[in-house]
N, C-alpha and C. Protein backbone atom coordinates (compact mmCIF):
# COMPACT_ATOMS: atom_id res chain seq x y z
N UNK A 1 -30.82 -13.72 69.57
CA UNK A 1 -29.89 -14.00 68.52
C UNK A 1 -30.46 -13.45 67.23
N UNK A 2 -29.20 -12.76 66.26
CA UNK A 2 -30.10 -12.11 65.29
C UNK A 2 -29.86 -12.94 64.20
N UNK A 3 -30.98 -13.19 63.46
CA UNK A 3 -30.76 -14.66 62.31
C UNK A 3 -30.81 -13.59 61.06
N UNK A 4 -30.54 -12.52 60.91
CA UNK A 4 -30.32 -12.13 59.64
C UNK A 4 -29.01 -12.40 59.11
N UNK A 5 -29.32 -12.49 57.95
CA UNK A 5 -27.82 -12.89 57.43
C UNK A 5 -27.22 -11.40 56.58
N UNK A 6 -25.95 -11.06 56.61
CA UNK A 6 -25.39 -9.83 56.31
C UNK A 6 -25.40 -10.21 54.84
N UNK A 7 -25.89 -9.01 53.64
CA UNK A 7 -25.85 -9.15 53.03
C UNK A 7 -25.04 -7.73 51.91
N UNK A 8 -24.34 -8.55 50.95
CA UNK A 8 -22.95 -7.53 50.53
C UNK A 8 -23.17 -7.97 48.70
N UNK A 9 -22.85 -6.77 48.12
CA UNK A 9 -22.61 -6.67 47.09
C UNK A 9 -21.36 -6.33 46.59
N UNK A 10 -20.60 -7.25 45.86
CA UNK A 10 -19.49 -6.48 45.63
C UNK A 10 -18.56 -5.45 44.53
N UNK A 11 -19.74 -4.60 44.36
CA UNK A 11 -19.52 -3.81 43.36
C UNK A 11 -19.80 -2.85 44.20
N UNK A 12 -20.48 -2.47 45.66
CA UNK A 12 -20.27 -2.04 46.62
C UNK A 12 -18.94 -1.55 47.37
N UNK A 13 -18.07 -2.38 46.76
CA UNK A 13 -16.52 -1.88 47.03
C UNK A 13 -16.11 -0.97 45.99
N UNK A 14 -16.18 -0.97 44.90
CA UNK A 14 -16.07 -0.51 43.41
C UNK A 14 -15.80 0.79 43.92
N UNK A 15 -14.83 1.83 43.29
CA UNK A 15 -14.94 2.84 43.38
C UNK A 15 -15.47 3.91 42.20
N UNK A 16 -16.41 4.66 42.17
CA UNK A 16 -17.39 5.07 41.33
C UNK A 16 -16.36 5.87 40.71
N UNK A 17 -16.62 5.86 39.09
CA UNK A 17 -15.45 6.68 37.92
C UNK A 17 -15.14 7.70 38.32
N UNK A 18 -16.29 8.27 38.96
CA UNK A 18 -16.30 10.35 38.94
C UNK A 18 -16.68 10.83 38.27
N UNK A 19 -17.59 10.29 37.22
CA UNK A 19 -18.29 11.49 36.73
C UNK A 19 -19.83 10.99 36.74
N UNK A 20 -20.89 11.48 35.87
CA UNK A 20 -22.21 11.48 36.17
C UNK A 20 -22.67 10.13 35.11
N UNK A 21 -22.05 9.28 34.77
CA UNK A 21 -22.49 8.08 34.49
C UNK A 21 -22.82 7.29 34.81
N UNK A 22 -22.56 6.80 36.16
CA UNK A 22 -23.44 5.84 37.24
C UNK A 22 -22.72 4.53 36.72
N UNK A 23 -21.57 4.90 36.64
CA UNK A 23 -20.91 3.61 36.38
C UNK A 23 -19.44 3.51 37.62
N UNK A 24 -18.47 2.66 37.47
CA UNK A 24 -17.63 2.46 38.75
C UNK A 24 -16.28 2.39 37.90
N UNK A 25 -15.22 2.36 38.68
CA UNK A 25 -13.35 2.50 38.36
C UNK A 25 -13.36 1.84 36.71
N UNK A 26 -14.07 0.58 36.80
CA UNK A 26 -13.78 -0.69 35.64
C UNK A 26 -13.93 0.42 34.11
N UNK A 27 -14.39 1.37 34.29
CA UNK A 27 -14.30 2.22 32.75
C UNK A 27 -13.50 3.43 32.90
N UNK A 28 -12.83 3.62 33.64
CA UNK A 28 -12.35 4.94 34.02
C UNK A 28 -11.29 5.29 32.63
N UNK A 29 -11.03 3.62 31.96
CA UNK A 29 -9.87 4.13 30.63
C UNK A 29 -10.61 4.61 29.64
N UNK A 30 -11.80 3.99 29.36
CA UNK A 30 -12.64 4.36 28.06
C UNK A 30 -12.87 6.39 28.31
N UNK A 31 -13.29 6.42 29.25
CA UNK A 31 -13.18 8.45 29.91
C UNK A 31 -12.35 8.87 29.14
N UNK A 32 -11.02 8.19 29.97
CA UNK A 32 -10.26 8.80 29.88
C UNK A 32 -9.43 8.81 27.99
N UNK A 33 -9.90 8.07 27.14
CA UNK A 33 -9.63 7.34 25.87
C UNK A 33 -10.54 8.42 25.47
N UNK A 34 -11.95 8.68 25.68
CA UNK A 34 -12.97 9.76 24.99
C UNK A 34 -12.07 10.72 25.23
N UNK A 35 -11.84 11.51 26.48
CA UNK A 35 -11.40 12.67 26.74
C UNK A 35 -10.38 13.39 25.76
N UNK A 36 -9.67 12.32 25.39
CA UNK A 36 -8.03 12.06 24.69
C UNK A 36 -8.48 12.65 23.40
N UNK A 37 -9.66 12.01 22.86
CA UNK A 37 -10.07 12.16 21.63
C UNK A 37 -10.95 13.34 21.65
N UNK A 38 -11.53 13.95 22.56
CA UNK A 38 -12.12 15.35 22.09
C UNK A 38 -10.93 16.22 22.31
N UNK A 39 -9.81 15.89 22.70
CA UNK A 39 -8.85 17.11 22.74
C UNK A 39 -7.87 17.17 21.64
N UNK A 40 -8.08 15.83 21.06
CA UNK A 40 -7.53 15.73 19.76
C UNK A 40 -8.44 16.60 18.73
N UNK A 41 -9.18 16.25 18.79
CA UNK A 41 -10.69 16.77 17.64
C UNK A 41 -10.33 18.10 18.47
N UNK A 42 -10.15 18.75 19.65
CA UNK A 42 -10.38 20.40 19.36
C UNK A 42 -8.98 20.64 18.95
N UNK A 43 -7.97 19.65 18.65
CA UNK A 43 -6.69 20.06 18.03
C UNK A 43 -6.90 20.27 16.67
N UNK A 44 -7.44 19.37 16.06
CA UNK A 44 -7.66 19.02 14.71
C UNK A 44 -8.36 20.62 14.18
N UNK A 45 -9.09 21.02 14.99
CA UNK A 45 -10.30 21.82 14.58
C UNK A 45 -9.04 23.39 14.84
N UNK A 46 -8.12 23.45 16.09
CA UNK A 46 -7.36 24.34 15.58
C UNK A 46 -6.17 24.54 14.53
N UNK A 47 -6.11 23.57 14.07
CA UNK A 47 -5.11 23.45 12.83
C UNK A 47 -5.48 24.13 11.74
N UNK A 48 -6.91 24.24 11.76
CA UNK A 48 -7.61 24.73 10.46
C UNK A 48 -6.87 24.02 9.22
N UNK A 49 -6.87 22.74 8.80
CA UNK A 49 -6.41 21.74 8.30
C UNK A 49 -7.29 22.02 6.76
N UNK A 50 -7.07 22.01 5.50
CA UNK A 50 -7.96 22.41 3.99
C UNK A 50 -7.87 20.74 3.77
N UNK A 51 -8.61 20.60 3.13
CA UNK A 51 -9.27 19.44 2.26
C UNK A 51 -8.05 18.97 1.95
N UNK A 52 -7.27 19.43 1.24
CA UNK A 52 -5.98 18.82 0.15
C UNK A 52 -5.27 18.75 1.13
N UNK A 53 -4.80 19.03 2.34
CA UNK A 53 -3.67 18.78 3.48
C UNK A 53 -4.21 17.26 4.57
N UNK A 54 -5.53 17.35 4.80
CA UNK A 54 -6.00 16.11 5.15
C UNK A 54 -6.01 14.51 4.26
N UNK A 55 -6.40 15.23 2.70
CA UNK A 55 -6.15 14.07 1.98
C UNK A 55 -4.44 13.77 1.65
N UNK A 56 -3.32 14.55 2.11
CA UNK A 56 -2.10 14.25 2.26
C UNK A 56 -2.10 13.25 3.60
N UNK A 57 -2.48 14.14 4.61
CA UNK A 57 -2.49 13.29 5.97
C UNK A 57 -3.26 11.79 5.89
N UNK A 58 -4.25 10.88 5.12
CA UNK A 58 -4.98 10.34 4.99
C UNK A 58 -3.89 9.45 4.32
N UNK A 59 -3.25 9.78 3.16
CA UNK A 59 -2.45 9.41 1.92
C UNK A 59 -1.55 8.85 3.15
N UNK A 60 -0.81 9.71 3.46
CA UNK A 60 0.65 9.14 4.37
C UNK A 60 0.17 8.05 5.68
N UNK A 61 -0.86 8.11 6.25
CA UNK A 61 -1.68 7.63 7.21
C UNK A 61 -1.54 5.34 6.49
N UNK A 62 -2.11 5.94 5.14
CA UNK A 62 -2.14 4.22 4.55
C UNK A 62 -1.14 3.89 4.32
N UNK A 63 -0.22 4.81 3.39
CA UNK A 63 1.16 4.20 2.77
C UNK A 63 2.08 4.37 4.01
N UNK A 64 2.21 5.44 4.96
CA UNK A 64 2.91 5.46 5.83
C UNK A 64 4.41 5.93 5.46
N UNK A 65 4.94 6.70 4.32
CA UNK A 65 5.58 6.99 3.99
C UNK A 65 5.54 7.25 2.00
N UNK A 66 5.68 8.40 1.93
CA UNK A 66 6.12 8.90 0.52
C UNK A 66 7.60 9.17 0.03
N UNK A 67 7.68 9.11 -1.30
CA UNK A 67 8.74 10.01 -1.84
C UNK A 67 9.01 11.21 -1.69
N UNK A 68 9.72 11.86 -1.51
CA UNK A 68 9.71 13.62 -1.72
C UNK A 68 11.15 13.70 -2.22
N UNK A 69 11.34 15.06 -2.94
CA UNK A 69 12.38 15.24 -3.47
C UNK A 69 12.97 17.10 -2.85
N UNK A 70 14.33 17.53 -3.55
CA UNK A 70 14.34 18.85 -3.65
C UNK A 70 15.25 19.00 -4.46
N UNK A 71 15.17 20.22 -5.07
CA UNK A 71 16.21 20.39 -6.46
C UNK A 71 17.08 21.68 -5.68
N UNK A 72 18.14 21.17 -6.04
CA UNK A 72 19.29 22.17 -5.44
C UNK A 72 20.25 22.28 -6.72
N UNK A 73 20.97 23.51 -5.90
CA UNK A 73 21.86 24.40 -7.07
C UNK A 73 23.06 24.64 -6.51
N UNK A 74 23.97 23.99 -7.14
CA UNK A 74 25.56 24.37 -6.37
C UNK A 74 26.15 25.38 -7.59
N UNK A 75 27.66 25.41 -7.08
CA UNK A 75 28.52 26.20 -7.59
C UNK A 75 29.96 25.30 -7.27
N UNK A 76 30.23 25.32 -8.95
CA UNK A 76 31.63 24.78 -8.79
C UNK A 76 32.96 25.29 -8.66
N UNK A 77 32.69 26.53 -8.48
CA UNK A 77 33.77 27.91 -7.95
C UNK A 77 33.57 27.67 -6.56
N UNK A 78 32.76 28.63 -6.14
CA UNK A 78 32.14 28.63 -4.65
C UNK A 78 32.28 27.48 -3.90
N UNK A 79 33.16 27.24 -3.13
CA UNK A 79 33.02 25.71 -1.90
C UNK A 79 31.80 26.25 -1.28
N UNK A 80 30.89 25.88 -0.86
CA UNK A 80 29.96 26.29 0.00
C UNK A 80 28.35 26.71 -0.35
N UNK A 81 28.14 27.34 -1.61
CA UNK A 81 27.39 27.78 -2.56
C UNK A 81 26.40 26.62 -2.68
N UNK A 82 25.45 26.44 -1.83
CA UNK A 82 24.58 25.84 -1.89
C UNK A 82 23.16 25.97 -1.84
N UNK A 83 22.14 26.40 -3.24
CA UNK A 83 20.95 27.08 -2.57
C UNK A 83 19.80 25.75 -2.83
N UNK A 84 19.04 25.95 -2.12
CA UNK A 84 17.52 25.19 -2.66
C UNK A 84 16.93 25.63 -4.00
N UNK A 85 16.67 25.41 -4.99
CA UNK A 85 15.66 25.91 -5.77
C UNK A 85 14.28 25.63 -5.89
N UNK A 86 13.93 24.11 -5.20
CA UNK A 86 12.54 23.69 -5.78
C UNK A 86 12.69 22.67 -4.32
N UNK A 87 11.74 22.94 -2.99
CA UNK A 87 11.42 21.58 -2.20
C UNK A 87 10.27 22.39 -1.35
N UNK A 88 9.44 21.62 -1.02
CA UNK A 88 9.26 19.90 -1.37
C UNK A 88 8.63 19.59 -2.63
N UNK A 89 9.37 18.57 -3.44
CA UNK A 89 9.06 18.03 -4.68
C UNK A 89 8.11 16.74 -4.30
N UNK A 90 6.79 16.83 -4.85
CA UNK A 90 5.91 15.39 -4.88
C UNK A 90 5.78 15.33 -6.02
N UNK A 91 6.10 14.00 -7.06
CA UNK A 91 4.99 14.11 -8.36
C UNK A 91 4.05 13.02 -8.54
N UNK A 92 3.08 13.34 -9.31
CA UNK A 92 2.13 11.94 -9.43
C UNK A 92 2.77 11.49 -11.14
N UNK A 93 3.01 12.25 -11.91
CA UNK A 93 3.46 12.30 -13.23
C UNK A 93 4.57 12.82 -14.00
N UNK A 94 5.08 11.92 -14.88
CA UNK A 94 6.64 12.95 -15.70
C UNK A 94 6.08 14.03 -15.86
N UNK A 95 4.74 14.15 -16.45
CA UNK A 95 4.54 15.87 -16.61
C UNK A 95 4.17 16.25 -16.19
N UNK A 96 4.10 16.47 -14.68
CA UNK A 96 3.84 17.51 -13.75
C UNK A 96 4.23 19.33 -14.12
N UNK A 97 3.37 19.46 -14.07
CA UNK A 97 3.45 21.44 -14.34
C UNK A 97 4.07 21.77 -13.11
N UNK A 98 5.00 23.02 -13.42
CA UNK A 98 5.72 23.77 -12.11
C UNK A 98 4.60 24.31 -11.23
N UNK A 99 3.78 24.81 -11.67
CA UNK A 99 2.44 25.22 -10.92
C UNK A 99 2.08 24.24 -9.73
N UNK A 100 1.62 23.20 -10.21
CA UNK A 100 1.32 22.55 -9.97
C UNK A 100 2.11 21.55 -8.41
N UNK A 101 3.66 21.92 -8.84
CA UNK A 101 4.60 20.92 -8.23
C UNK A 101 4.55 21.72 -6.71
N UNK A 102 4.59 23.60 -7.26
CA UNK A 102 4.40 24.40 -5.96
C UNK A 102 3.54 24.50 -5.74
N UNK A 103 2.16 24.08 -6.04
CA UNK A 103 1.09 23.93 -5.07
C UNK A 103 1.30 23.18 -4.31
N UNK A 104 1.52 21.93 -4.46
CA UNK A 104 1.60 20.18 -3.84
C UNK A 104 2.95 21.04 -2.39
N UNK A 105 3.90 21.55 -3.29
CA UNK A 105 4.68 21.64 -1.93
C UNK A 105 4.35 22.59 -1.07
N UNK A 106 3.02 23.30 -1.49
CA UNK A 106 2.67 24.35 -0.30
C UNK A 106 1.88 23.67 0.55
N UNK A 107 1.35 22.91 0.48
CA UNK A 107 1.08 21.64 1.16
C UNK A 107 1.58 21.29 2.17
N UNK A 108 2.42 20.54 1.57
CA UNK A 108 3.55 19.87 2.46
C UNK A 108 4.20 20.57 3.64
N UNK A 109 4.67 21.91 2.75
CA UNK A 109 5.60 22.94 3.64
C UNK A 109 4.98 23.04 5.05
N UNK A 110 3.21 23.29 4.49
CA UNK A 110 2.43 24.07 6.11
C UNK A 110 2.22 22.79 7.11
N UNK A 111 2.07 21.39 6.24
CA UNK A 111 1.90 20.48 7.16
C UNK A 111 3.03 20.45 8.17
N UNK A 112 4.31 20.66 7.68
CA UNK A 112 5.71 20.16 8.25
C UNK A 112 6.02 21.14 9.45
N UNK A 113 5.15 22.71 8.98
CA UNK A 113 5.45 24.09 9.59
C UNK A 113 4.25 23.35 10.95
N UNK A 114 3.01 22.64 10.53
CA UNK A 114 2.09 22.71 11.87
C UNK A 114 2.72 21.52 12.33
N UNK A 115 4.02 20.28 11.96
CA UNK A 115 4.47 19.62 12.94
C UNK A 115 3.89 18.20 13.04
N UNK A 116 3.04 18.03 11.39
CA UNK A 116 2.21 16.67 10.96
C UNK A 116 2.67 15.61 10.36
N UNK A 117 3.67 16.28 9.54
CA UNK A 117 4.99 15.40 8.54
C UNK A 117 5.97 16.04 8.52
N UNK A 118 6.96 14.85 8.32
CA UNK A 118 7.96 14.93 8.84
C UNK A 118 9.18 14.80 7.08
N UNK A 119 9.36 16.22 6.39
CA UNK A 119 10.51 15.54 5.53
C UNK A 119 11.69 15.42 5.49
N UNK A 120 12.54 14.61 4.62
CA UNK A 120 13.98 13.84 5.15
C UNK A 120 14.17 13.41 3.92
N UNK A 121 15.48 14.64 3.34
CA UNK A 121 15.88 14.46 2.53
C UNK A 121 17.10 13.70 2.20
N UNK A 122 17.42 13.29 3.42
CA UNK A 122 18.44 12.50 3.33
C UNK A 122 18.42 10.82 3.22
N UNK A 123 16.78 10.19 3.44
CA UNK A 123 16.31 9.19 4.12
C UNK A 123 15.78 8.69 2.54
N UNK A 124 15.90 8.11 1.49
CA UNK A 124 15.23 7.68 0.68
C UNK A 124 14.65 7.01 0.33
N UNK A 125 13.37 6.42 0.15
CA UNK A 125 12.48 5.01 0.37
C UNK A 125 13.24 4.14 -0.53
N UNK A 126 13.90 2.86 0.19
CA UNK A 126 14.36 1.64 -0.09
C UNK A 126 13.45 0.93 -1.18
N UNK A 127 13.88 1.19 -2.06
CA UNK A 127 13.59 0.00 -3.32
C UNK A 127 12.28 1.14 -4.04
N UNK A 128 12.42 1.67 -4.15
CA UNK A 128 12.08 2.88 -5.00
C UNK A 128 12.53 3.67 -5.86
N UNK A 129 11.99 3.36 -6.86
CA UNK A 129 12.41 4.10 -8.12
C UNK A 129 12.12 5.41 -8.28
N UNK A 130 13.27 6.35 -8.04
CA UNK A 130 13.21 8.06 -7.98
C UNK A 130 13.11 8.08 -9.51
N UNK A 131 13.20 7.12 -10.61
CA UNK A 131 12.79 7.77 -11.71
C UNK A 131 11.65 8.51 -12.43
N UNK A 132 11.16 8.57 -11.89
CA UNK A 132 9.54 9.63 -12.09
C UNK A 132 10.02 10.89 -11.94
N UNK A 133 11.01 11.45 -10.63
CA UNK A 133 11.57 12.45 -10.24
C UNK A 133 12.91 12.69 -11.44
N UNK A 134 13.89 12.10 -11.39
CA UNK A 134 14.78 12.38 -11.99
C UNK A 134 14.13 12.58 -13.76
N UNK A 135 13.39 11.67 -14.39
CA UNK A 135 12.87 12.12 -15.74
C UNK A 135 11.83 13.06 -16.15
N UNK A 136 11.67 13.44 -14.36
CA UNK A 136 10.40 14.40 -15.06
C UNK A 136 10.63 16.08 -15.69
N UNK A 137 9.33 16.49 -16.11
CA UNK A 137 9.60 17.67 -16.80
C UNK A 137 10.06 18.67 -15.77
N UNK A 138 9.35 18.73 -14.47
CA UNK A 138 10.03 19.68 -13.96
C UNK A 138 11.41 19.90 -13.94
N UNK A 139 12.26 18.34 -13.61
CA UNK A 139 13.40 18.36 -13.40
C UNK A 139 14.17 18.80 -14.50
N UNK A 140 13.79 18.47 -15.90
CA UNK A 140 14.41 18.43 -17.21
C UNK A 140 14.87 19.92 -16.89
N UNK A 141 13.55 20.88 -16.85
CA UNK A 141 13.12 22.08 -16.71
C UNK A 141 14.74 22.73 -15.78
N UNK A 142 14.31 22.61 -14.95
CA UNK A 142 15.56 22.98 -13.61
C UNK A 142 16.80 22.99 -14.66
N UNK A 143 17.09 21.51 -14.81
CA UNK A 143 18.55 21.59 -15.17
C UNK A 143 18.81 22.31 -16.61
N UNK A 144 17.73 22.64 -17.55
CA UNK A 144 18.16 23.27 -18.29
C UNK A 144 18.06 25.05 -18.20
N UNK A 145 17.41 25.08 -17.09
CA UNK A 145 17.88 26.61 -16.34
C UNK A 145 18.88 26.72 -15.98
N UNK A 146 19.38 26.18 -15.15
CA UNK A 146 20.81 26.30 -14.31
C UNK A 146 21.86 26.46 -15.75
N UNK A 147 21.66 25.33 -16.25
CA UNK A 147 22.45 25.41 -17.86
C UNK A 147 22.58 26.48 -18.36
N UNK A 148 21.52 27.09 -18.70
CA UNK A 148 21.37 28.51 -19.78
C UNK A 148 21.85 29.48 -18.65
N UNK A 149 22.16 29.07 -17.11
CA UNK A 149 22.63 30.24 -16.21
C UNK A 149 24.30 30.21 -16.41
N UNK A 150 24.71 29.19 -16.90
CA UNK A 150 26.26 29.19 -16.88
C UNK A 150 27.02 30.21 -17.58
N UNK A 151 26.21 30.61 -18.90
CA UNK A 151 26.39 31.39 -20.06
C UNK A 151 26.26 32.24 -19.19
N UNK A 152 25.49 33.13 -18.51
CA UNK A 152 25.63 34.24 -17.92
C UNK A 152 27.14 34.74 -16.81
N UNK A 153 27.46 36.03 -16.86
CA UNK A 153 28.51 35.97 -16.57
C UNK A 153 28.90 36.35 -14.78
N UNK A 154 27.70 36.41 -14.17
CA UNK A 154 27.31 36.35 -12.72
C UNK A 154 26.92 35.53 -11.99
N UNK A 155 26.47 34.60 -13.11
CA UNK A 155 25.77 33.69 -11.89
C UNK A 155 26.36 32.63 -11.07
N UNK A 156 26.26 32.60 -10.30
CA UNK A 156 27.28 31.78 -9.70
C UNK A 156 26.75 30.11 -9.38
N UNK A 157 25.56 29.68 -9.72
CA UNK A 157 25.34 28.09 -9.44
C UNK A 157 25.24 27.71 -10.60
N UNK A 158 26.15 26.44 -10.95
CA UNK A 158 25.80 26.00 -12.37
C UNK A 158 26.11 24.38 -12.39
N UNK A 159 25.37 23.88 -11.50
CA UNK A 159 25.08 22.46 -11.19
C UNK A 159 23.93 22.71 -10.48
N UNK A 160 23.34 21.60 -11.29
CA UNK A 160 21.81 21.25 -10.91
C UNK A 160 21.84 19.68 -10.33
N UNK A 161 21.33 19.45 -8.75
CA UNK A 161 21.13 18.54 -8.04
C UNK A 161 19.64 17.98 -8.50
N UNK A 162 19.83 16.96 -7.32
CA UNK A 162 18.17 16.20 -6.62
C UNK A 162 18.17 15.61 -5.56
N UNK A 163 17.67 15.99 -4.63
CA UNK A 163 18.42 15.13 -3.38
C UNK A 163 16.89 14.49 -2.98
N UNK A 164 16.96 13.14 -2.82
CA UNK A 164 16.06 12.30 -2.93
C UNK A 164 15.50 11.95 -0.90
N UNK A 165 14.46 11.85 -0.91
CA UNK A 165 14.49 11.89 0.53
C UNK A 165 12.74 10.98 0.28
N UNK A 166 12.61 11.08 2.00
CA UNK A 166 10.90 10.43 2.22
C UNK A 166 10.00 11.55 2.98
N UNK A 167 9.26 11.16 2.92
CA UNK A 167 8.15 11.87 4.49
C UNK A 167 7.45 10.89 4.82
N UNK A 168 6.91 11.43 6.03
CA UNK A 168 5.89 10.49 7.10
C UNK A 168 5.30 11.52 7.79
N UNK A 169 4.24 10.51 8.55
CA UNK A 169 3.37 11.89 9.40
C UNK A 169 4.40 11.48 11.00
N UNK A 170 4.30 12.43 11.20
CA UNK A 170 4.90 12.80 12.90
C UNK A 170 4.22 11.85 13.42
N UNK A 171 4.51 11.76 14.88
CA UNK A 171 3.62 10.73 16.26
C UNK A 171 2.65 11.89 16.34
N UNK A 172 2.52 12.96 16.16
CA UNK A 172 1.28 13.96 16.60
C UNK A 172 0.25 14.46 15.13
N UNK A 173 1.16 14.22 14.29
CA UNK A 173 0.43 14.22 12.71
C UNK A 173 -0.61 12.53 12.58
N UNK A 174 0.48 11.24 13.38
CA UNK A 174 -0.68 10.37 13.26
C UNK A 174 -1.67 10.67 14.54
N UNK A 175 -1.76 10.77 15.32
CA UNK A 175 -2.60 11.34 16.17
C UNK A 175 -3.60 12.30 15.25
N UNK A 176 -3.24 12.92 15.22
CA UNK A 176 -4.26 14.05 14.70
C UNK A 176 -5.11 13.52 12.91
N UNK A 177 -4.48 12.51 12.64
CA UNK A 177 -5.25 12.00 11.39
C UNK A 177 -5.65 10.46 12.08
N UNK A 178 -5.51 9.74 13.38
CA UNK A 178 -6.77 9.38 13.45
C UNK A 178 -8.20 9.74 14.16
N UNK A 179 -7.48 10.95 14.68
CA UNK A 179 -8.58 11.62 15.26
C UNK A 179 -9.36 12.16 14.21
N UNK A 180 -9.15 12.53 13.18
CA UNK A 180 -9.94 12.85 11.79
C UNK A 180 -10.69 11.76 11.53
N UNK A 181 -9.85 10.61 11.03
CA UNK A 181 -10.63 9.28 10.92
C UNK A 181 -11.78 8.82 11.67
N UNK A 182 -11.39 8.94 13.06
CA UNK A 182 -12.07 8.80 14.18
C UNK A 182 -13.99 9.65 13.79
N UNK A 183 -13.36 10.81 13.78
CA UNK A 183 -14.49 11.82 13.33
C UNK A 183 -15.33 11.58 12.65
N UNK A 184 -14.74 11.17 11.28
CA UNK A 184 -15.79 11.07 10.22
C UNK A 184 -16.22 9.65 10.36
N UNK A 185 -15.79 8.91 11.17
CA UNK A 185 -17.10 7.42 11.07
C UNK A 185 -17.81 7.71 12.15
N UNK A 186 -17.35 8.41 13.15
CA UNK A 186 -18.78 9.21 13.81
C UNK A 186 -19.77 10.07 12.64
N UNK A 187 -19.52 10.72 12.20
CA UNK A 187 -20.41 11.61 11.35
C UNK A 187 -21.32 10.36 10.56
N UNK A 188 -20.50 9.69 9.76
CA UNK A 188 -21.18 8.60 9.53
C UNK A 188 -22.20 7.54 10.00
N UNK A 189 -22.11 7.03 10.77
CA UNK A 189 -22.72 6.73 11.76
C UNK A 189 -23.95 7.73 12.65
């Protein structure tokens, strides 16, 4: 009679992750959670993303939504005569410089072009005061162009808009800014 007693471990059943960690199934999400995140980070890294487009992505990331504006130009002859003159409008100040307003929206534009934010000019943040936009200099600016265009005897837009809207970052714009986040408290660390 054999008096040994069978002896079993049961992590012995476990099925091992698959890769060279010497660990079993019970982590196979954390892998697969790293994996997620270096393919984010080699996303991030092909975006070729500048300083001032990340600190947008960072910005929209906390507030989770901005103002944005665009200045448009109709025609009150023309049914149809509808051009853009000035979008995307961000301001921090009434006196924002035009320079300045098309830098901020070159910004914006390439974020929206790589598919990070999302703008919507039709969507306007609830309980927000567009008066920063409507009093500012740029705008003053606009409408007293369009103005001095009426006098001319060609031009055909002579109403000056604002069409008030929001942005946000995309589901793949927040992805890709917390994979940034992600990054730099590694670096930190």
């Amino acid at each position: 009679m054999n008096t040994k007693k069978e002896h079993h471990h049961s992590h012995h059943t476990d099925n091992h992750c698959g890769c060279s960690c010497g660990c079993h199934d019970n982590h196979r999400q954390e892998h697969r959670d790293k994996d997620a995140m270096i393919e984010s980070i080699e996303n991030v890294t092909k975006l070729s993303l500048t300083n001032s487009q990340i600190s947008v992505l960072l910005e929209l990331h906390h507030c989770k939504y901005l103002p944005v504006t665009r200045f448009i130009m109709r025609s009150s002859v023309e049914e149809g005569a509808v051009f853009t003159a000035l979008a995307p409008v961000y301001l921090t100040a009434l006196s924002e410089t035009l320079e300045n307003v098309k830098a901020m929206g070159r910004i914006f534009s390439a974020l929206a072009e790589k598919g990070l934010i999302s703008l919507d000019y039709h969507l306007p943040l609830n309980n927000y005061d567009y008066k920063l936009y409507t009093d500012s200099d740029v705008y003053n600016y606009f409408k007293k162009t369009v103005n001095e265009g009426k006098s001319k005897e060609k031009f055909l837009c002579d109403i000056a808009e604002i069409e008030l809207g929001s942005m946000a970052l995309t589901e793949f714009g927040e992805q890709v800014t917390r994979s940034l986040i992600a990054e730099h408290h590694n670096e930190v660390e």
